[in-house]
N, C-alpha and C. Protein backbone atom coordinates (compact mmCIF):
# COMPACT_ATOMS: atom_id res chain seq x y z
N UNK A 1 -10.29 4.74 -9.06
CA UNK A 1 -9.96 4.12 -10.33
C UNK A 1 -11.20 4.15 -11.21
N UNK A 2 -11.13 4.35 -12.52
CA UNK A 2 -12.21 4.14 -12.85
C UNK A 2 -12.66 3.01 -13.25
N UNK A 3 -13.77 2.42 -13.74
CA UNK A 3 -14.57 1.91 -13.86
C UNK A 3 -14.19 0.86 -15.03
N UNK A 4 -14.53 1.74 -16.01
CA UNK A 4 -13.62 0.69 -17.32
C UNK A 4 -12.20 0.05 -17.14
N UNK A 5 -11.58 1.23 -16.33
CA UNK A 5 -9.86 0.27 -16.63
C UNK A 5 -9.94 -0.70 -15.56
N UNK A 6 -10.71 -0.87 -14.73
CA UNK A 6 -10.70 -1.77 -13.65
C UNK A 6 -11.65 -3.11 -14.43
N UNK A 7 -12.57 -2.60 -15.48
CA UNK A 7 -12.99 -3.90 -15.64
C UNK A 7 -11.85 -4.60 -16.67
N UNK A 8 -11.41 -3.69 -17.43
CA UNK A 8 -10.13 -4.29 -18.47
C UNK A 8 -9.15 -5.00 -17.79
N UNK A 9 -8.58 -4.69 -16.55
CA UNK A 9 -7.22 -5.52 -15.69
C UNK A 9 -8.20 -6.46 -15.29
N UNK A 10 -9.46 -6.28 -14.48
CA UNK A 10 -9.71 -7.87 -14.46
C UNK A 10 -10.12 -8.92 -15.57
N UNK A 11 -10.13 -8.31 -16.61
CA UNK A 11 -10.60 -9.23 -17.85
C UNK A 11 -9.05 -9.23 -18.02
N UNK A 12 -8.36 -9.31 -18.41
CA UNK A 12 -7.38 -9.35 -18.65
C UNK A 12 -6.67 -10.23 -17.59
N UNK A 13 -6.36 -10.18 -16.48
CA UNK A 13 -6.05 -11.10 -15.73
C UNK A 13 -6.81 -12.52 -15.72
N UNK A 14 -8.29 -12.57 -15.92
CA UNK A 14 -9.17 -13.62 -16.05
C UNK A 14 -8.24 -14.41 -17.06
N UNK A 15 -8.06 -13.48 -18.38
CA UNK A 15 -7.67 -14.18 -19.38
C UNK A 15 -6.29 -14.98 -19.29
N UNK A 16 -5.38 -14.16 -18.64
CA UNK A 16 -3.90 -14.61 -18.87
C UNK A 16 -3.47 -15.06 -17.70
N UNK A 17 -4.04 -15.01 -16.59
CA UNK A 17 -3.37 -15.79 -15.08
C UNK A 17 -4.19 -16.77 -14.68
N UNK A 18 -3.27 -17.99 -14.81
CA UNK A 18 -4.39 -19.33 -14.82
C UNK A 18 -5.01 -18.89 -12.83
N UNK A 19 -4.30 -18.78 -12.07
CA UNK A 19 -4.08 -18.54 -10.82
C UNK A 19 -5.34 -17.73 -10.12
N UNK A 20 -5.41 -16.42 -11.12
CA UNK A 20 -6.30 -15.43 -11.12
C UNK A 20 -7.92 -16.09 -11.18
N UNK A 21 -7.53 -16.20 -12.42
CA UNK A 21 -9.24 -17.46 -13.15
C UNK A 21 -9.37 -18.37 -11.74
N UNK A 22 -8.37 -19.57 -11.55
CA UNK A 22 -9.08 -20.23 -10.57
C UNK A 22 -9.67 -19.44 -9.53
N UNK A 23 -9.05 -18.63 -8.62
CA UNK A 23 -9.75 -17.48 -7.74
C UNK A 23 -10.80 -17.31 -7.31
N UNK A 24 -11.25 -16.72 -9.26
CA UNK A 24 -13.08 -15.77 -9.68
C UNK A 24 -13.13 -17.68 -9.32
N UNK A 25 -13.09 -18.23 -10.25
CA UNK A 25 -14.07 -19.53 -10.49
C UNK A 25 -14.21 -19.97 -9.69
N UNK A 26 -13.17 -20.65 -8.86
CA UNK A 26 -13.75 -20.89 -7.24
C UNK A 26 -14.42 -20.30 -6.50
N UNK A 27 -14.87 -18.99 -6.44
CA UNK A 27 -15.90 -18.43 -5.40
C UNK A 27 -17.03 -18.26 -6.94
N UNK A 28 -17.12 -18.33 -8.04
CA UNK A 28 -18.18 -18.25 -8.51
C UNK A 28 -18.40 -16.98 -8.98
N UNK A 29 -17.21 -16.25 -9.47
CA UNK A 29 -17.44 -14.98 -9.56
C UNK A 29 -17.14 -15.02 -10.87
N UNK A 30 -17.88 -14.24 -12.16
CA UNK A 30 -17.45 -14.21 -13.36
C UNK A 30 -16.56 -12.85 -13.58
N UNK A 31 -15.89 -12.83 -14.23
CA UNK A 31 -15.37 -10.98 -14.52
C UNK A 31 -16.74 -10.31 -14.62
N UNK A 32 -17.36 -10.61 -15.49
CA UNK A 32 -18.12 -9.36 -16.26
C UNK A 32 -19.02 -8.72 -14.77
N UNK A 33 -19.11 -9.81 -13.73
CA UNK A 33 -19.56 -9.22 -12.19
C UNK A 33 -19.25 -8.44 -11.68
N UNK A 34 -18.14 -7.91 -12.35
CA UNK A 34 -16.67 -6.77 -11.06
C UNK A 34 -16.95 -5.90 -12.19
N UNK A 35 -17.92 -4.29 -12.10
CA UNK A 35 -18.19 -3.33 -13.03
C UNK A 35 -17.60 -2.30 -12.30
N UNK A 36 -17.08 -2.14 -11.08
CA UNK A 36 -16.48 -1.28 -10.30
C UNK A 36 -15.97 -1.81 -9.09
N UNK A 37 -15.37 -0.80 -8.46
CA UNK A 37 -14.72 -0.95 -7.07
C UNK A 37 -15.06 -1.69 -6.44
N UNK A 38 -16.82 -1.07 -5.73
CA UNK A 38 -17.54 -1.69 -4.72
C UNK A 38 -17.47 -3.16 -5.16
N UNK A 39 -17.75 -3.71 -6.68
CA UNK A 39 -17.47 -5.09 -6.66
C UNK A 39 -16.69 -5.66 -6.36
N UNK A 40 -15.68 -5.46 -6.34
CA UNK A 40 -14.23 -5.49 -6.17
C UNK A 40 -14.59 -6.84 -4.47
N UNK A 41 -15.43 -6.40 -3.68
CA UNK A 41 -15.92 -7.54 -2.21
C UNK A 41 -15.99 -8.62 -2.65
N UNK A 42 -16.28 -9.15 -3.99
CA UNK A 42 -16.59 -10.22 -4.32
C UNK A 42 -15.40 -11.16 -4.76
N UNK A 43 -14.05 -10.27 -5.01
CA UNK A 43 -13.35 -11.31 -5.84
C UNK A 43 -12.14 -11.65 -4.27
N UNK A 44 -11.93 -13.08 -4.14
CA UNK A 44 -11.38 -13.14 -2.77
C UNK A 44 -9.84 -13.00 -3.13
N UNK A 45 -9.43 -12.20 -1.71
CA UNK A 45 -7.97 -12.05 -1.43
C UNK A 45 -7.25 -12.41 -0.49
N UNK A 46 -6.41 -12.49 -0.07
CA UNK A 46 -5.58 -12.74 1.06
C UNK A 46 -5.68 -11.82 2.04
N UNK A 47 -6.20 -11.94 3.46
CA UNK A 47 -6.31 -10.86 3.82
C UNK A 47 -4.80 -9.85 4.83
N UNK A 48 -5.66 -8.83 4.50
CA UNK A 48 -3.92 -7.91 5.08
C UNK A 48 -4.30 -6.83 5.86
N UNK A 49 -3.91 -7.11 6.99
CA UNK A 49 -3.81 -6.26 8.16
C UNK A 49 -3.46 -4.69 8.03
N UNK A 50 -4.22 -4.21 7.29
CA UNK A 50 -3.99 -2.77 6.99
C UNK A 50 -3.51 -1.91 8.34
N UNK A 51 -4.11 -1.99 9.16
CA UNK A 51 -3.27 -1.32 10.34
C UNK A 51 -1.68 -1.50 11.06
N UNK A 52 -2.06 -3.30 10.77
CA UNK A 52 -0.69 -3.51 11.30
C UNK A 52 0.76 -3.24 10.39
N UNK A 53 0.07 -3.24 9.16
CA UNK A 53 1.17 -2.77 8.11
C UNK A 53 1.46 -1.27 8.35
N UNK A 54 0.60 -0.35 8.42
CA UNK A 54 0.57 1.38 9.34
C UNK A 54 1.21 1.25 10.53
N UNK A 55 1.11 0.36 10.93
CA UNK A 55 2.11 0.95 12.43
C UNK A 55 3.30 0.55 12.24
N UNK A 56 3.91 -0.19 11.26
CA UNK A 56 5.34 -0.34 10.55
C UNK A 56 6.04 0.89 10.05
N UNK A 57 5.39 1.36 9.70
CA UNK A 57 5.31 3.06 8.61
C UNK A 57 5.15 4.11 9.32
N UNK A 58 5.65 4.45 10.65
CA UNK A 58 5.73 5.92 11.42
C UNK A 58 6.11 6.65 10.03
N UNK A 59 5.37 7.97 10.22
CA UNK A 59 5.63 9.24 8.98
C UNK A 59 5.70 9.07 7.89
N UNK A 60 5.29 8.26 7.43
CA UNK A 60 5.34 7.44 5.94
C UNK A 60 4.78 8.85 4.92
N UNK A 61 5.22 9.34 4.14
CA UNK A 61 4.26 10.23 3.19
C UNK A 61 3.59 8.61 2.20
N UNK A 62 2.75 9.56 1.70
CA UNK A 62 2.12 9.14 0.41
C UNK A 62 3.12 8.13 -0.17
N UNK A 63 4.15 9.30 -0.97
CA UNK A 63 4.80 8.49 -1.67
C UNK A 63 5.75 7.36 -0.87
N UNK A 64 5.86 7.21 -0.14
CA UNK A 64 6.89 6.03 0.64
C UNK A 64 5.76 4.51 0.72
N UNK A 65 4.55 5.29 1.25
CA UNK A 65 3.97 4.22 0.80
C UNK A 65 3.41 3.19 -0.34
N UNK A 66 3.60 4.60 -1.61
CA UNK A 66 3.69 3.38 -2.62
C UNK A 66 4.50 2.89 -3.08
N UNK A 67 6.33 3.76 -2.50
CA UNK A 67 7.49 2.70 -2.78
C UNK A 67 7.33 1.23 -2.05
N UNK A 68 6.77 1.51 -0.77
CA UNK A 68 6.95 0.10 -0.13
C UNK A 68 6.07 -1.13 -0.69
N UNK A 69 4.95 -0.60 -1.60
CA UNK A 69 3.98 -1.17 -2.18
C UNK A 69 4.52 -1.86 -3.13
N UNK A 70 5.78 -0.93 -4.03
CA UNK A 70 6.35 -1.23 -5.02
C UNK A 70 7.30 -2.43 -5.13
N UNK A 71 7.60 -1.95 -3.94
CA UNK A 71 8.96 -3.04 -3.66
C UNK A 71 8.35 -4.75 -2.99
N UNK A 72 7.02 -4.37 -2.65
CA UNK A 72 6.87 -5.78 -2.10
C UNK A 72 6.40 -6.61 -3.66
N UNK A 73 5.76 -5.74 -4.49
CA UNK A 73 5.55 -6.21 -5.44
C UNK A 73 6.56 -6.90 -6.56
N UNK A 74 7.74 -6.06 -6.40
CA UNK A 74 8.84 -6.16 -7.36
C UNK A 74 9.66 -7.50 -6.16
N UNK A 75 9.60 -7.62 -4.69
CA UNK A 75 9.77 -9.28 -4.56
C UNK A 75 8.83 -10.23 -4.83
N UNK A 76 7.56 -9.87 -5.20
CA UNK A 76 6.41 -11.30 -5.31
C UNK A 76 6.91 -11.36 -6.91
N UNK A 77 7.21 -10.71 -7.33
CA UNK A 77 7.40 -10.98 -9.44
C UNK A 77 8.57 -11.59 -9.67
N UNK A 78 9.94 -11.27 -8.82
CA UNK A 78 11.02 -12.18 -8.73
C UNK A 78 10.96 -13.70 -8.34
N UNK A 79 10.14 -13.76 -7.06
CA UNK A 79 9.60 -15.10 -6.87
C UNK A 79 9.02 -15.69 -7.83
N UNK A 80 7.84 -15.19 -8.43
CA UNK A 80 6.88 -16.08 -9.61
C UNK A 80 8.13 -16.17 -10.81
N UNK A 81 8.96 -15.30 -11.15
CA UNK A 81 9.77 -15.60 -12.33
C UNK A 81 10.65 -16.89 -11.99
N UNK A 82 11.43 -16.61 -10.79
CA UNK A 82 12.29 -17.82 -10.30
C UNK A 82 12.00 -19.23 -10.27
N UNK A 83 10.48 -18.99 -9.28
CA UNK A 83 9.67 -20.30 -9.38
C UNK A 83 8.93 -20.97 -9.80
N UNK A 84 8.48 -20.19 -11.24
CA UNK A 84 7.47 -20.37 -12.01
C UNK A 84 6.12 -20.36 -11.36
N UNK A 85 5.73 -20.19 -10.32
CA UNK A 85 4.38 -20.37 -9.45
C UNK A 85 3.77 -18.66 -8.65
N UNK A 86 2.47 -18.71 -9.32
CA UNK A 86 2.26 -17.41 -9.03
C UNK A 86 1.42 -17.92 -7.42
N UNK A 87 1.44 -16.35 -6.98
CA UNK A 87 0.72 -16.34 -5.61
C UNK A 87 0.22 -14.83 -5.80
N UNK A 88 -0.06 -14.51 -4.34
CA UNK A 88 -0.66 -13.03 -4.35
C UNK A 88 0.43 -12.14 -3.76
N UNK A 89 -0.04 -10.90 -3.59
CA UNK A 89 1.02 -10.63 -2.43
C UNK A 89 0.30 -10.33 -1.08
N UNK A 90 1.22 -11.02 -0.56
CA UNK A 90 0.95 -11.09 0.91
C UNK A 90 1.29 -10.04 2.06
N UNK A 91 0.87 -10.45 3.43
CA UNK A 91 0.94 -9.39 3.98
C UNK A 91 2.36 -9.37 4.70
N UNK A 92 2.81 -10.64 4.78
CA UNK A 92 4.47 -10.57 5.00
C UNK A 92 5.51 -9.77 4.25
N UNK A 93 4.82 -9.91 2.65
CA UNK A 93 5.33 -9.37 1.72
C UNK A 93 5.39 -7.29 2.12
N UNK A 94 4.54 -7.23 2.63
CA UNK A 94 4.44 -5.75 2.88
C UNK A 94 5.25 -5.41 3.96
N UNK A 95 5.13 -6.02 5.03
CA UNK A 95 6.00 -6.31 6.60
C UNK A 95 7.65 -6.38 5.82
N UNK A 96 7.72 -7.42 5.05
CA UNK A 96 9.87 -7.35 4.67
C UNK A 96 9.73 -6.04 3.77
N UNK A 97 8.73 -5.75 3.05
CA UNK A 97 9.34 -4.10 2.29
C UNK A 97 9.21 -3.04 3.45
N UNK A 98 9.01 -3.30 4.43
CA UNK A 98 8.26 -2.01 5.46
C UNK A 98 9.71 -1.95 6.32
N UNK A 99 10.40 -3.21 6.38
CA UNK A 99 11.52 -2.95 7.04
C UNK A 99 12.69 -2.59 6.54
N UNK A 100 12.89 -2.54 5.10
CA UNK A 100 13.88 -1.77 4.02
C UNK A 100 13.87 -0.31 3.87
N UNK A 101 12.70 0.21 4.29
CA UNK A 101 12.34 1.55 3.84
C UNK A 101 12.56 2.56 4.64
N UNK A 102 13.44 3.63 4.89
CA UNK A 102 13.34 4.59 5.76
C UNK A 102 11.91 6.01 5.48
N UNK A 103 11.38 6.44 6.06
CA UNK A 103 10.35 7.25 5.89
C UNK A 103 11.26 8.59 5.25
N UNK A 104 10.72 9.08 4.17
CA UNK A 104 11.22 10.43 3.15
C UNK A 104 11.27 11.88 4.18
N UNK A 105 9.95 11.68 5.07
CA UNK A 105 10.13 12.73 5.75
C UNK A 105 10.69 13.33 6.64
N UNK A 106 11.64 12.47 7.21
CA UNK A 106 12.36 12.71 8.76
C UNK A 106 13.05 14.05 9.07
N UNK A 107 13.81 14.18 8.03
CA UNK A 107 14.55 15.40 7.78
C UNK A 107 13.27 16.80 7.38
N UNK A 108 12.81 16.84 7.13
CA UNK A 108 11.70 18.16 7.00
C UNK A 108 11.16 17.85 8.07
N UNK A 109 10.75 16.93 8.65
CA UNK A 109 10.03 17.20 10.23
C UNK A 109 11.33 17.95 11.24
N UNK A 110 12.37 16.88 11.32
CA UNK A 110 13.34 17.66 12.37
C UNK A 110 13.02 19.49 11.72
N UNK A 111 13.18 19.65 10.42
CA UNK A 111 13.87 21.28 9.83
C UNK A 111 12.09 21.89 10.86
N UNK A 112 10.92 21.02 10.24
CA UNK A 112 9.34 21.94 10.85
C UNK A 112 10.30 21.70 12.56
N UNK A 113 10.85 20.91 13.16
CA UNK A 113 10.47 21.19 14.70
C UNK A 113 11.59 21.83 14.91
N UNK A 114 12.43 22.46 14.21
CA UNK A 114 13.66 23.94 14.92
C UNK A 114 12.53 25.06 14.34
N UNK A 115 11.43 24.78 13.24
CA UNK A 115 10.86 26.34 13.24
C UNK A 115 9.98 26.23 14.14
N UNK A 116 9.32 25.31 14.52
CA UNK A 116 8.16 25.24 15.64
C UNK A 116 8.35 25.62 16.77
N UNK A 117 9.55 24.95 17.35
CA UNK A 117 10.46 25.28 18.52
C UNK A 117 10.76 26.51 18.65
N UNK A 118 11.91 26.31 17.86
CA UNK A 118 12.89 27.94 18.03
C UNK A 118 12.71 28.99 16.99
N UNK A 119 11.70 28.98 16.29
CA UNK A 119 11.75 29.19 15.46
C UNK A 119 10.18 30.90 15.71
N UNK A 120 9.51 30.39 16.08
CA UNK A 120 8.13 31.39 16.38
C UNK A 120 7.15 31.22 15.54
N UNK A 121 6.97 29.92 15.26
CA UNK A 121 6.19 29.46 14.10
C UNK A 121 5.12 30.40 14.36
N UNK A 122 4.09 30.36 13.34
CA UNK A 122 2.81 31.28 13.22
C UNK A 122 1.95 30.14 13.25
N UNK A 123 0.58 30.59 13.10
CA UNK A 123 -0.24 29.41 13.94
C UNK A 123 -0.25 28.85 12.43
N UNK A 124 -0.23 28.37 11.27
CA UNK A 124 -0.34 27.96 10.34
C UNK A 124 0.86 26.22 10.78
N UNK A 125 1.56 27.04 11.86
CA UNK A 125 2.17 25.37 12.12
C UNK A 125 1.62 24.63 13.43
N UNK A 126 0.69 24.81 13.65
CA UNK A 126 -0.05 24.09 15.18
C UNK A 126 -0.64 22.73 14.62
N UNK A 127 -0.76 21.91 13.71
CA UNK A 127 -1.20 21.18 13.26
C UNK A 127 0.14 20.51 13.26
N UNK A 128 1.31 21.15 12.77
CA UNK A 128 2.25 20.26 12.68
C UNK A 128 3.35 20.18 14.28
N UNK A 129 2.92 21.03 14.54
CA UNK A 129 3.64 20.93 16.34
C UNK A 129 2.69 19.98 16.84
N UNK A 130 1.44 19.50 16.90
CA UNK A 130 0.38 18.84 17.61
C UNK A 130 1.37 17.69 16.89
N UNK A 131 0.91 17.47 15.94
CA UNK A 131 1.71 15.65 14.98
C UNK A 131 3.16 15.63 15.47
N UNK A 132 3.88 16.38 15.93
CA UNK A 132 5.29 16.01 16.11
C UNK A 132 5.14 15.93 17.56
N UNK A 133 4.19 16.74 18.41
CA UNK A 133 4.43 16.05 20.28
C UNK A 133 3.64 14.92 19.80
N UNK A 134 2.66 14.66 19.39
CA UNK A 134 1.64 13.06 19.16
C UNK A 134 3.09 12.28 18.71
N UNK A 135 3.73 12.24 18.31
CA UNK A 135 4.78 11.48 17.75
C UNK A 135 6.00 11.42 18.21
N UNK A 136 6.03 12.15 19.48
CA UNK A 136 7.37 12.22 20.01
C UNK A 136 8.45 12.83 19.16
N UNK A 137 8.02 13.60 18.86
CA UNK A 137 9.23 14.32 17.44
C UNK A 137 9.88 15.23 17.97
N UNK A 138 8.75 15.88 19.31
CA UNK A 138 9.03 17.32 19.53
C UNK A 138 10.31 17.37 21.06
């Protein structure tokens, strides 16, 4: 991300989410502190089990993972509208979108393991025969 638009969403959030502000202010963090990413350690979050949310997500592409991202987000914004009370999103929140979501790729893996198989793949598919026995696909 770059640099500027990351300092603009957190100035911007400083400004308009009372929730946000308390956050920085409680640990003592001003916006103008967060000039990039790496700052980014300073402003506190909820923490989230990045792995354990990955092992929810067998074959996940890219994009599935930022639907599931999407969708946990699009339930934390229904909540704050309903209840008027903001929060973060959480890592439960990722866990109930992780169990809605079927993975995009299933069907092109089965189609890669009839060419891998029966197929006489060329070595350009040994990377993907290795990921489908690692995965029990094969």
């Amino acid at each position: 991300m770059d640099d500027h638009k990351l300092q603009d969403i957190i100035h911007h959030a400083y400004a308009n989410s009372p929730a946000f502000r308390a956050r920085l202010d409680g640990a003592g963090v001003r916006p103008e502190q967060v000039r990039g990413v790496a700052d980014l350690a300073a402003v506190p979050s909820d923490p989230i089990d990045v792995q354990a949310i990955a092992s929810l997500c067998p074959h996940f592409s890219g994009a599935d993972v930022d639907g599931l991202i999407d969708r946990a987000k699009d339930g934390v914004l229904a909540e704050i509208l309903e209840t008027g009370v903001e929060r973060n999103l959480r890592e439960d929140d990722l866990r109930a979108a992780a169990a809605t979501i079927e993975p995009s790729t299933l069907e092109w893996l089965q189609s890669a393991r009839n060419l891998v198989k029966f197929g006489g793949a060329t070595k350009a598919y040994k990377d993907v025969e290795a990921y489908l026995r690692s995965s029990n696909l094969y």
